[in-house]
PDB file of N, CA and C in Angstrom:
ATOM      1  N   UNK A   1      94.745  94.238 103.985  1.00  0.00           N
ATOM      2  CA  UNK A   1      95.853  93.928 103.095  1.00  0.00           C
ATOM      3  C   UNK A   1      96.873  95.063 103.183  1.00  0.00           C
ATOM      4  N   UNK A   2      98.053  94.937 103.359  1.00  0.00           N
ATOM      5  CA  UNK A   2      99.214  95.373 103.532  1.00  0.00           C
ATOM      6  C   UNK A   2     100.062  95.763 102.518  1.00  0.00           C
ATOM      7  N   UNK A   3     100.332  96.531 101.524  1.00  0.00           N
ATOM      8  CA  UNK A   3     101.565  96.760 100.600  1.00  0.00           C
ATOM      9  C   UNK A   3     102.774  97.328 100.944  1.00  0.00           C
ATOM     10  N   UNK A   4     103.405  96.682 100.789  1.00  0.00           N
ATOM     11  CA  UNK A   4     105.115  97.030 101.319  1.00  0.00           C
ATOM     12  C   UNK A   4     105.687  97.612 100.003  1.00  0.00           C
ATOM     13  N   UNK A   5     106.785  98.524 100.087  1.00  0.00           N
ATOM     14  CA  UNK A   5     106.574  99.372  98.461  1.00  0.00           C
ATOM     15  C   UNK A   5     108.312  99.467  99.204  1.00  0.00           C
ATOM     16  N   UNK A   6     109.445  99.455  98.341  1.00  0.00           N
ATOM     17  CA  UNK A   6     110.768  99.688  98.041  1.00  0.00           C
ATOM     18  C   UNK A   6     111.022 101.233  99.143  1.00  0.00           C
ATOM     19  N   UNK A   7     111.263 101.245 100.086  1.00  0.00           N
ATOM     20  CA  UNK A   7     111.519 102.779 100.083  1.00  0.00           C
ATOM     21  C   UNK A   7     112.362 103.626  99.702  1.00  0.00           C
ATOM     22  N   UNK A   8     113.802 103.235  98.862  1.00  0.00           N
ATOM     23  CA  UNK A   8     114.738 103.274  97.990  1.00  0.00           C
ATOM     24  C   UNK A   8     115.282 102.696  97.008  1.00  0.00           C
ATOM     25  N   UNK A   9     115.874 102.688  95.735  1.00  0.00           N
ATOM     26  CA  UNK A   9     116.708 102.417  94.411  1.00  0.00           C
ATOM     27  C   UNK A   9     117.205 101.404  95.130  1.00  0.00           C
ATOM     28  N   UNK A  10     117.475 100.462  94.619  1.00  0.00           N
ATOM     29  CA  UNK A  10     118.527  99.147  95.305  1.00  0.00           C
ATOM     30  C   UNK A  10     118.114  97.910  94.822  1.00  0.00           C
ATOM     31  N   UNK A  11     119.245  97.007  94.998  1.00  0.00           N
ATOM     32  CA  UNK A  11     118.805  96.187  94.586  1.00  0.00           C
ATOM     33  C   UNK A  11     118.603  94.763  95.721  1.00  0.00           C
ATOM     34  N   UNK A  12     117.536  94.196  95.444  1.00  0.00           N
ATOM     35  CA  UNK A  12     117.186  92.446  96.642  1.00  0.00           C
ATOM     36  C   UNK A  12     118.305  91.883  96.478  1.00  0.00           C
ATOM     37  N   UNK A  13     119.198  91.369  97.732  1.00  0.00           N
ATOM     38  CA  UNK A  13     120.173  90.095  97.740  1.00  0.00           C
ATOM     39  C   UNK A  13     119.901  89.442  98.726  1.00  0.00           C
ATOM     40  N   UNK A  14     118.805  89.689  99.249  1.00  0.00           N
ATOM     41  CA  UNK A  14     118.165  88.185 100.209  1.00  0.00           C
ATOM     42  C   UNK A  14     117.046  88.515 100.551  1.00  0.00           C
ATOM     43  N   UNK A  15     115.887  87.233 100.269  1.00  0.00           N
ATOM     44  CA  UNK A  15     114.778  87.474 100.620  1.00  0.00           C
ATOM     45  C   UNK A  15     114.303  86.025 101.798  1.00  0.00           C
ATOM     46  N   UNK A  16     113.617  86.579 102.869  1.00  0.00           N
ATOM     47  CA  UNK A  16     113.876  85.721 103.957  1.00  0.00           C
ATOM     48  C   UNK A  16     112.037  85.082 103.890  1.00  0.00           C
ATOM     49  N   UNK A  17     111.010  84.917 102.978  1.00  0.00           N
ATOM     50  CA  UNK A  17     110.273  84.551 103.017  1.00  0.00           C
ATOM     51  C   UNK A  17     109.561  84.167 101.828  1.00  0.00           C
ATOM     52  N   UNK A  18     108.252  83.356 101.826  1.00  0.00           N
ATOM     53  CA  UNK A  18     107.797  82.799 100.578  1.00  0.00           C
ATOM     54  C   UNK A  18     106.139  82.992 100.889  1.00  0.00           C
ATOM     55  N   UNK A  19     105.614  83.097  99.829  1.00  0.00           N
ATOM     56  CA  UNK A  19     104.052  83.234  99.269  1.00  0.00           C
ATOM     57  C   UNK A  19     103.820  82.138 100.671  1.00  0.00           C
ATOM     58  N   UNK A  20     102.228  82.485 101.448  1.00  0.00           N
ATOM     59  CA  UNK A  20     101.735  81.598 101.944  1.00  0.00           C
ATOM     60  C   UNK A  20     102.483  81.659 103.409  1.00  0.00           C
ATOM     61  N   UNK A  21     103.956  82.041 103.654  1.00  0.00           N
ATOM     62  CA  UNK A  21     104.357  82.392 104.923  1.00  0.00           C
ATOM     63  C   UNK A  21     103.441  82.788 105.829  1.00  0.00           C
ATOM     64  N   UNK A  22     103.338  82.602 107.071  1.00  0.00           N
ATOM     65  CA  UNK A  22     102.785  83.651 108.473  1.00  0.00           C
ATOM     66  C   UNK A  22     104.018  84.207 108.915  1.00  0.00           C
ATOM     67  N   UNK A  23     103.551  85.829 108.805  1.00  0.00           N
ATOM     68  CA  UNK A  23     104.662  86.774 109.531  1.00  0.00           C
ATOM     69  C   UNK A  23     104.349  87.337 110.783  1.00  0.00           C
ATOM     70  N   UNK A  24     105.402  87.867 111.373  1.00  0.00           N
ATOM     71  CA  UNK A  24     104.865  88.611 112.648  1.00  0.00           C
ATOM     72  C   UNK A  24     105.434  90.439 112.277  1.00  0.00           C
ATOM     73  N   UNK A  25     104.252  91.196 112.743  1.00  0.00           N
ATOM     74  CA  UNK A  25     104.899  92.671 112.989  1.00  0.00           C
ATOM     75  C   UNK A  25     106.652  93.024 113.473  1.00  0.00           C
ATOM     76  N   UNK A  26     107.433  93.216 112.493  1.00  0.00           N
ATOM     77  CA  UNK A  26     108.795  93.610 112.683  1.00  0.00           C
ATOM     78  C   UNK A  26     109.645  92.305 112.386  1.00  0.00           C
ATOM     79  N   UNK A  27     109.405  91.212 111.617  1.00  0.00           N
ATOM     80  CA  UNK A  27     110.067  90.524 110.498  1.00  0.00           C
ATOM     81  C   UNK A  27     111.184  91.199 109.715  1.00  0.00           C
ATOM     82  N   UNK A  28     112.145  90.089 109.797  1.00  0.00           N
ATOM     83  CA  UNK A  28     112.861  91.088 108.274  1.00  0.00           C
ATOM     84  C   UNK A  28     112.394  89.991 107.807  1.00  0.00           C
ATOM     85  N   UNK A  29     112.010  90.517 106.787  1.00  0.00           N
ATOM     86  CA  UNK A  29     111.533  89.946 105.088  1.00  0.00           C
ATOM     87  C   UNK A  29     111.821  89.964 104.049  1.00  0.00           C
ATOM     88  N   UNK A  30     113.100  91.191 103.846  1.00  0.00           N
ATOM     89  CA  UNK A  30     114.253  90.819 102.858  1.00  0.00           C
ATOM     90  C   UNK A  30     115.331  91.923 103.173  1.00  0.00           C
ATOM     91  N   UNK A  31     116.157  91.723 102.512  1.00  0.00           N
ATOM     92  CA  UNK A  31     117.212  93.188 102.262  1.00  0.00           C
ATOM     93  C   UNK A  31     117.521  93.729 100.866  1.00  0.00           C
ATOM     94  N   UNK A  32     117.582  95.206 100.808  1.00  0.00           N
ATOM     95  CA  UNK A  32     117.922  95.552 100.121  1.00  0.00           C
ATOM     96  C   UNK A  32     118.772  96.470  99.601  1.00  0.00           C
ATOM     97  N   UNK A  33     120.122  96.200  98.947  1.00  0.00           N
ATOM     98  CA  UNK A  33     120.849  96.823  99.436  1.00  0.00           C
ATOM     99  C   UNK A  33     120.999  98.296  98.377  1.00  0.00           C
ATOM    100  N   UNK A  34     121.205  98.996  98.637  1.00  0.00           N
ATOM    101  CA  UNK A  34     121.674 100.459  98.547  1.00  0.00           C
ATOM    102  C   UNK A  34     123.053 100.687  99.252  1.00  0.00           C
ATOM    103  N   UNK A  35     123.343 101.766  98.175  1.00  0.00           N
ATOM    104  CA  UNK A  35     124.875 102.515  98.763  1.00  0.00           C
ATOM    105  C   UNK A  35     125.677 101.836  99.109  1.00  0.00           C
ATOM    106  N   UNK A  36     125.634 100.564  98.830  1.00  0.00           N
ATOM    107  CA  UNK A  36     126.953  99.580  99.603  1.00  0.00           C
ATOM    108  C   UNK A  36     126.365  98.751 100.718  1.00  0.00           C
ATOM    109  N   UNK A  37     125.070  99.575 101.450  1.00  0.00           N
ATOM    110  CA  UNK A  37     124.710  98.862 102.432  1.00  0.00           C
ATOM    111  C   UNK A  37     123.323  97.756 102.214  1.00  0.00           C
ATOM    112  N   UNK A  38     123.659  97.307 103.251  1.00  0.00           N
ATOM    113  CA  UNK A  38     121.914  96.232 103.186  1.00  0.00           C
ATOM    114  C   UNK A  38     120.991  96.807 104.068  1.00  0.00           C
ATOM    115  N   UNK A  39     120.049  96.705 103.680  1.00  0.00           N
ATOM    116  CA  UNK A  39     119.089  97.654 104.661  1.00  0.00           C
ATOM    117  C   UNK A  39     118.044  96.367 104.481  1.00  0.00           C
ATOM    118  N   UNK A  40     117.403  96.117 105.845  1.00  0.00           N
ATOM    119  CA  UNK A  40     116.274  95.044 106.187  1.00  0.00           C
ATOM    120  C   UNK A  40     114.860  95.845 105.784  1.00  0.00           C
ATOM    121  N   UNK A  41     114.450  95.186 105.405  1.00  0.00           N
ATOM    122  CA  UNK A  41     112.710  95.757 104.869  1.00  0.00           C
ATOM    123  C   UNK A  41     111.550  94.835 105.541  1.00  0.00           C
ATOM    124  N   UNK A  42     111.645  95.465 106.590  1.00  0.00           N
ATOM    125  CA  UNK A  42     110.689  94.651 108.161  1.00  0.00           C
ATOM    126  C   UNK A  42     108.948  94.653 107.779  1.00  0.00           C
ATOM    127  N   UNK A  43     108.218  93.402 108.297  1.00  0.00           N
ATOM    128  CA  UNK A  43     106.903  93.488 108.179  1.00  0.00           C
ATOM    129  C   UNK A  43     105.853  94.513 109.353  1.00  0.00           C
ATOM    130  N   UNK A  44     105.374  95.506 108.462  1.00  0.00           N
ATOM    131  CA  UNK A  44     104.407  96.322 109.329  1.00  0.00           C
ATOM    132  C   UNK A  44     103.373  95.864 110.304  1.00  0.00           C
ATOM    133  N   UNK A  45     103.140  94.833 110.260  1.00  0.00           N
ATOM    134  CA  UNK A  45     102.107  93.635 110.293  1.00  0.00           C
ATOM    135  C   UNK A  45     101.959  92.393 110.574  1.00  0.00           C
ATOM    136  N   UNK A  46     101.394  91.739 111.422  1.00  0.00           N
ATOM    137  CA  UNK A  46     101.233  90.474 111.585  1.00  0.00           C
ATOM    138  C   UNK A  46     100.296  90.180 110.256  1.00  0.00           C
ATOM    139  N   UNK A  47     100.135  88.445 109.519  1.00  0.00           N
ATOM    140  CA  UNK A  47      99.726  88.301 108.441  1.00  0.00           C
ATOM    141  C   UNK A  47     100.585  86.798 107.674  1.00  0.00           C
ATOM    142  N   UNK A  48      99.862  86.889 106.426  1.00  0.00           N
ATOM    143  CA  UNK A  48     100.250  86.001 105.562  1.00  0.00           C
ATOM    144  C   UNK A  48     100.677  86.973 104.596  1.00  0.00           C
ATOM    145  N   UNK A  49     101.800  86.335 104.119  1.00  0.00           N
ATOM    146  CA  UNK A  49     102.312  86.597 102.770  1.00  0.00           C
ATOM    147  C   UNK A  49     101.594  86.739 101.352  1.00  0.00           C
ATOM    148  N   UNK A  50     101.038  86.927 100.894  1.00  0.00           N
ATOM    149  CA  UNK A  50     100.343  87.001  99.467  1.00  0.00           C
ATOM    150  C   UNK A  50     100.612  87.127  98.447  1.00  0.00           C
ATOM    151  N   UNK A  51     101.605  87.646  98.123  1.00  0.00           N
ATOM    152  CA  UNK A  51     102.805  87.922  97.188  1.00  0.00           C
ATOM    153  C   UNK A  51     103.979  88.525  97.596  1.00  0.00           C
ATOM    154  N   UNK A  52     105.089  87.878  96.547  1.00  0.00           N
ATOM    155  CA  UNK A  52     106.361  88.240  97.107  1.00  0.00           C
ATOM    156  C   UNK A  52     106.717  88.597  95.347  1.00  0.00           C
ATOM    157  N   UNK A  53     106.610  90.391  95.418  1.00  0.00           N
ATOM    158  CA  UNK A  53     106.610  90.568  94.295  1.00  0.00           C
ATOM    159  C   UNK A  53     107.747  90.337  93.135  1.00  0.00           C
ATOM    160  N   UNK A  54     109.203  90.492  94.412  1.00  0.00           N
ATOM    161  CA  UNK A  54     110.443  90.394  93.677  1.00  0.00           C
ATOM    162  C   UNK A  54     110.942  89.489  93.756  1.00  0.00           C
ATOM    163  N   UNK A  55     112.655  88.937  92.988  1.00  0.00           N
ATOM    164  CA  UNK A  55     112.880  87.709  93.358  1.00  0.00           C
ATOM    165  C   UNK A  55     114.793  88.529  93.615  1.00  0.00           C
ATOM    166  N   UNK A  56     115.404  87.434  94.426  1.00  0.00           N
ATOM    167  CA  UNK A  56     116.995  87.936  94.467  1.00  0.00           C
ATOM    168  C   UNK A  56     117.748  88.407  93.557  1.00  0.00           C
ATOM    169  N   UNK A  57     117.948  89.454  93.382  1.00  0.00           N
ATOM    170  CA  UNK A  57     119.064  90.026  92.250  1.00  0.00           C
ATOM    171  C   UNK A  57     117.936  91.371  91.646  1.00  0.00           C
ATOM    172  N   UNK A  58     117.161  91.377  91.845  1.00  0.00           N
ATOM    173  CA  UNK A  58     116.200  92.104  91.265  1.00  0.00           C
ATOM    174  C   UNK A  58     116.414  93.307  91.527  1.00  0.00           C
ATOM    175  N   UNK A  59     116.803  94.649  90.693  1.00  0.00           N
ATOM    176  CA  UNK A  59     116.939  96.294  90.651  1.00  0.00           C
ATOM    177  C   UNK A  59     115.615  96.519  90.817  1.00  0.00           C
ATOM    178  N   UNK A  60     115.083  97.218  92.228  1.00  0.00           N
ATOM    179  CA  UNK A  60     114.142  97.949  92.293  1.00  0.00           C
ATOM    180  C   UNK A  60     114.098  99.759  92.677  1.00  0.00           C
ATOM    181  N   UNK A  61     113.016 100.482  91.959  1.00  0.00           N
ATOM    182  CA  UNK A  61     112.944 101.623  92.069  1.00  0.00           C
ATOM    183  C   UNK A  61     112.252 101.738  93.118  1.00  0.00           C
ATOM    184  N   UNK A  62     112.113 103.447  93.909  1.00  0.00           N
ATOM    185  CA  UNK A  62     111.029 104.026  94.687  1.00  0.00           C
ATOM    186  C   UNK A  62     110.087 103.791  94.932  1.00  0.00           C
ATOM    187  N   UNK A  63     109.016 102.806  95.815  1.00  0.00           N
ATOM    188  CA  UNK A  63     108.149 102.920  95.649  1.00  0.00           C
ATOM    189  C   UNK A  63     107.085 101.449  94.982  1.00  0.00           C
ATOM    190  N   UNK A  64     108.210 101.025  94.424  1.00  0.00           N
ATOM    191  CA  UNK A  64     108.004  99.378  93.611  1.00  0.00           C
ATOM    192  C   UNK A  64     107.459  98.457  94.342  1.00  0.00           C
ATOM    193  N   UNK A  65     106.696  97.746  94.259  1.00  0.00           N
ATOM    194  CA  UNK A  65     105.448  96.890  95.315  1.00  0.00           C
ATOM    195  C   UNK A  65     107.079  95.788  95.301  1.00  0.00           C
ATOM    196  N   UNK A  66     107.196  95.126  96.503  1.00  0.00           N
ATOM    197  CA  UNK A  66     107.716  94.335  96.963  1.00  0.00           C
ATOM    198  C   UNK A  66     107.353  92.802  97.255  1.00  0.00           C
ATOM    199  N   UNK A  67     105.948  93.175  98.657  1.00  0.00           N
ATOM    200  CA  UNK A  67     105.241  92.130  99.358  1.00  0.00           C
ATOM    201  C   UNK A  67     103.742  92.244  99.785  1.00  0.00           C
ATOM    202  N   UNK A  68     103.094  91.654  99.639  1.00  0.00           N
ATOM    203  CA  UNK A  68     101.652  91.625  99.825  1.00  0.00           C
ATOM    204  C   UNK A  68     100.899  91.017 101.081  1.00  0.00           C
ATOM    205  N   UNK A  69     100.893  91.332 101.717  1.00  0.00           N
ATOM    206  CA  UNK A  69     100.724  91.123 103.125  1.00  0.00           C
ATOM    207  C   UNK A  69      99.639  91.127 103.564  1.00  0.00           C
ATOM    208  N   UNK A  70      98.301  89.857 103.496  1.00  0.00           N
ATOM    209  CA  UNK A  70      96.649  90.079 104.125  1.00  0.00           C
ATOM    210  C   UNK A  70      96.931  89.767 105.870  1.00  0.00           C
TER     211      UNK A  70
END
């Protein structure tokens, strides 16, 4: 099992997958943008989705579980 965790303050304005998905290693799986920019938050991992902790519009901190990845 896989936890994907925020690696910066920002907030989700697109999330490119759903609970139950099959991903492949280097997916984007959502963005999140900071500083003006969007930054892609890629899957470490081949896998299923397990949870998709956040939803679009959502302010996340440092560190904040995102996606759940078995």
């Amino acid at each position: 099992m896989e936890e994907i965790l925020s690696p910066m303050p920002g907030t989700i304005c697109e999330i490119n997958i759903s609970q139950g998905d099959r991903v492949v290693e280097d997916q984007e799986l959502m963005f999140l943008e900071a500083m003006k920019m969007e930054n892609p938050i890629m899957s470490p991992c081949n896998g299923i989705v397990k949870t998709v902790a956040v939803k679009t519009g959502d302010s996340v901190a440092v560190r904040q579980l995102l996606v759940v990845i078995e």
